[in-house]
C-alpha atoms as a PDB file:
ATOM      1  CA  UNK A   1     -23.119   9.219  -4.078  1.00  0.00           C
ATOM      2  CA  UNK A   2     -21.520  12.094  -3.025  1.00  0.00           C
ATOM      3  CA  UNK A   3     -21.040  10.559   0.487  1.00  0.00           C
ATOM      4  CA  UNK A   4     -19.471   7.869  -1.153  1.00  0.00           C
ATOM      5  CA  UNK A   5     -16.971   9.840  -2.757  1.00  0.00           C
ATOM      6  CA  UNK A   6     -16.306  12.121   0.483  1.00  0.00           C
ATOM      7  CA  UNK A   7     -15.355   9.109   2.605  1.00  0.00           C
ATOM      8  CA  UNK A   8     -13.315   8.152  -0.564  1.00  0.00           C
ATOM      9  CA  UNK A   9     -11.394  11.240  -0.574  1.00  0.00           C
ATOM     10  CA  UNK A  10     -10.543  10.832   3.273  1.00  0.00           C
ATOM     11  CA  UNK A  11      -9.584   7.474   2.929  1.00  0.00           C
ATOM     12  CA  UNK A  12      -7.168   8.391   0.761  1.00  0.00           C
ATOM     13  CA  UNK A  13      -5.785  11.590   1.821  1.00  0.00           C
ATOM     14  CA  UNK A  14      -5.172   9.430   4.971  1.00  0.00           C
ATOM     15  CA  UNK A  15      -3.062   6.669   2.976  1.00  0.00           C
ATOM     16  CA  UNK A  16       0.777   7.062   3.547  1.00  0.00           C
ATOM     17  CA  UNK A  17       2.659   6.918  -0.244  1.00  0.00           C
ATOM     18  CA  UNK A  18       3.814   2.934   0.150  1.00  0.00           C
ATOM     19  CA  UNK A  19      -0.205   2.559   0.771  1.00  0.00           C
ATOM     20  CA  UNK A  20      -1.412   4.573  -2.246  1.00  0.00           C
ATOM     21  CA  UNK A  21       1.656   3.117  -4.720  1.00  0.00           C
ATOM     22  CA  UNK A  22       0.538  -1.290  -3.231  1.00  0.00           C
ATOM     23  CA  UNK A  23      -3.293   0.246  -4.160  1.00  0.00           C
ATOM     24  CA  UNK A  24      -2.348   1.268  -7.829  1.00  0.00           C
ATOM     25  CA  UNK A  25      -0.513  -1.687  -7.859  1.00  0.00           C
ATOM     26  CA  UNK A  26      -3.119  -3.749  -7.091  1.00  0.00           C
ATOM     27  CA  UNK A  27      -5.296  -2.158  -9.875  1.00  0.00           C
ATOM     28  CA  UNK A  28      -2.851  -2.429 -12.208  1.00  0.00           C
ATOM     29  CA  UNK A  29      -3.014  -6.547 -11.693  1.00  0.00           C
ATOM     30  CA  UNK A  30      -6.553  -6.811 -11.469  1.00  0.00           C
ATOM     31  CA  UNK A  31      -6.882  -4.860 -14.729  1.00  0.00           C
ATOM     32  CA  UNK A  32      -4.073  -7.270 -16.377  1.00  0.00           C
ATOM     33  CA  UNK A  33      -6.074 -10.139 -15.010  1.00  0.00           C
ATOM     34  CA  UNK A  34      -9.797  -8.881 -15.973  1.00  0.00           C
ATOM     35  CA  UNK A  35      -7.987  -8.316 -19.902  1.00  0.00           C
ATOM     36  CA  UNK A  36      -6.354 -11.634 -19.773  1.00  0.00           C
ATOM     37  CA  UNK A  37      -9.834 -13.193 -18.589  1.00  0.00           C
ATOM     38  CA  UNK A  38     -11.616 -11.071 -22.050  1.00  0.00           C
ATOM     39  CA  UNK A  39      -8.556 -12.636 -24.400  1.00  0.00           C
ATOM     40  CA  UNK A  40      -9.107 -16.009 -23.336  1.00  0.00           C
ATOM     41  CA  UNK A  41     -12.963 -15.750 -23.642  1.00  0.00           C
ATOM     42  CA  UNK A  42     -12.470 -14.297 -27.347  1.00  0.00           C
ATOM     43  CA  UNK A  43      -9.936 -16.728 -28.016  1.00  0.00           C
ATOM     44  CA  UNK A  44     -10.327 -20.346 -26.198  1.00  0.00           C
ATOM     45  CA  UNK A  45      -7.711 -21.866 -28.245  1.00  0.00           C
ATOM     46  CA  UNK A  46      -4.867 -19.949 -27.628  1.00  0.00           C
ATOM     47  CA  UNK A  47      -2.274 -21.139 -25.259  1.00  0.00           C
ATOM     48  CA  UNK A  48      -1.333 -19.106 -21.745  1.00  0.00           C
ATOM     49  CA  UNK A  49       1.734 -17.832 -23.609  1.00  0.00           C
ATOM     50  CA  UNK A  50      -0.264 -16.198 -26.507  1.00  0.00           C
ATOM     51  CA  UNK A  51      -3.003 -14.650 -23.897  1.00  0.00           C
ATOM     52  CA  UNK A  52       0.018 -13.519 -22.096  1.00  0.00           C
ATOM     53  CA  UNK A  53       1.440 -11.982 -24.822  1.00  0.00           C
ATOM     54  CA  UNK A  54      -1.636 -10.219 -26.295  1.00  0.00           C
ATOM     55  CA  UNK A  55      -1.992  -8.568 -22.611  1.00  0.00           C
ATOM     56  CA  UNK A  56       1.552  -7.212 -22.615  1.00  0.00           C
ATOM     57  CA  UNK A  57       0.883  -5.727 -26.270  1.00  0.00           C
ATOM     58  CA  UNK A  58      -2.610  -4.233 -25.226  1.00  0.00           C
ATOM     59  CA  UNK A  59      -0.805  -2.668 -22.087  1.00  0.00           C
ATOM     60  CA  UNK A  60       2.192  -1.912 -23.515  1.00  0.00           C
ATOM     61  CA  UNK A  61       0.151   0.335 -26.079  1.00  0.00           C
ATOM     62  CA  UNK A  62      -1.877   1.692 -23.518  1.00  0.00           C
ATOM     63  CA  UNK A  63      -2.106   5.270 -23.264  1.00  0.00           C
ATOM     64  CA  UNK A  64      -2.001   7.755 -20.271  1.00  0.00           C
END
């Protein structure tokens, strides 16, 4: 694992700052799109809006 993490460090000590700000980016949406996925599984009957709306709450409250 620590291999792993090695290479991980590289890779990203070799990522310019655009590359490194489109990554966190990119987790950023998946993480709004895995919560969205866990709102709609608790609640099937709500409607896009209201999932939407619970994920900007949860993130919104999020803290750092």
């Amino acid at each position: 694992m620590e291999e792993h993490n090695d290479i991980q460090t590289q890779v990203f000590r070799q990522m310019t700052a655009e590359q490194k700000v489109q990554a966190a980016m990119r987790l950023y949406w998946s993480a709004r799109g895995l919560k969205a996925a866990w709102i709609r599984n608790q609640h099937p009957n709500w409607t896009p809006e209201q999932v939407e709306q619970a994920v900007r709450e949860v993130f919104a409250n999020a803290r750092t």
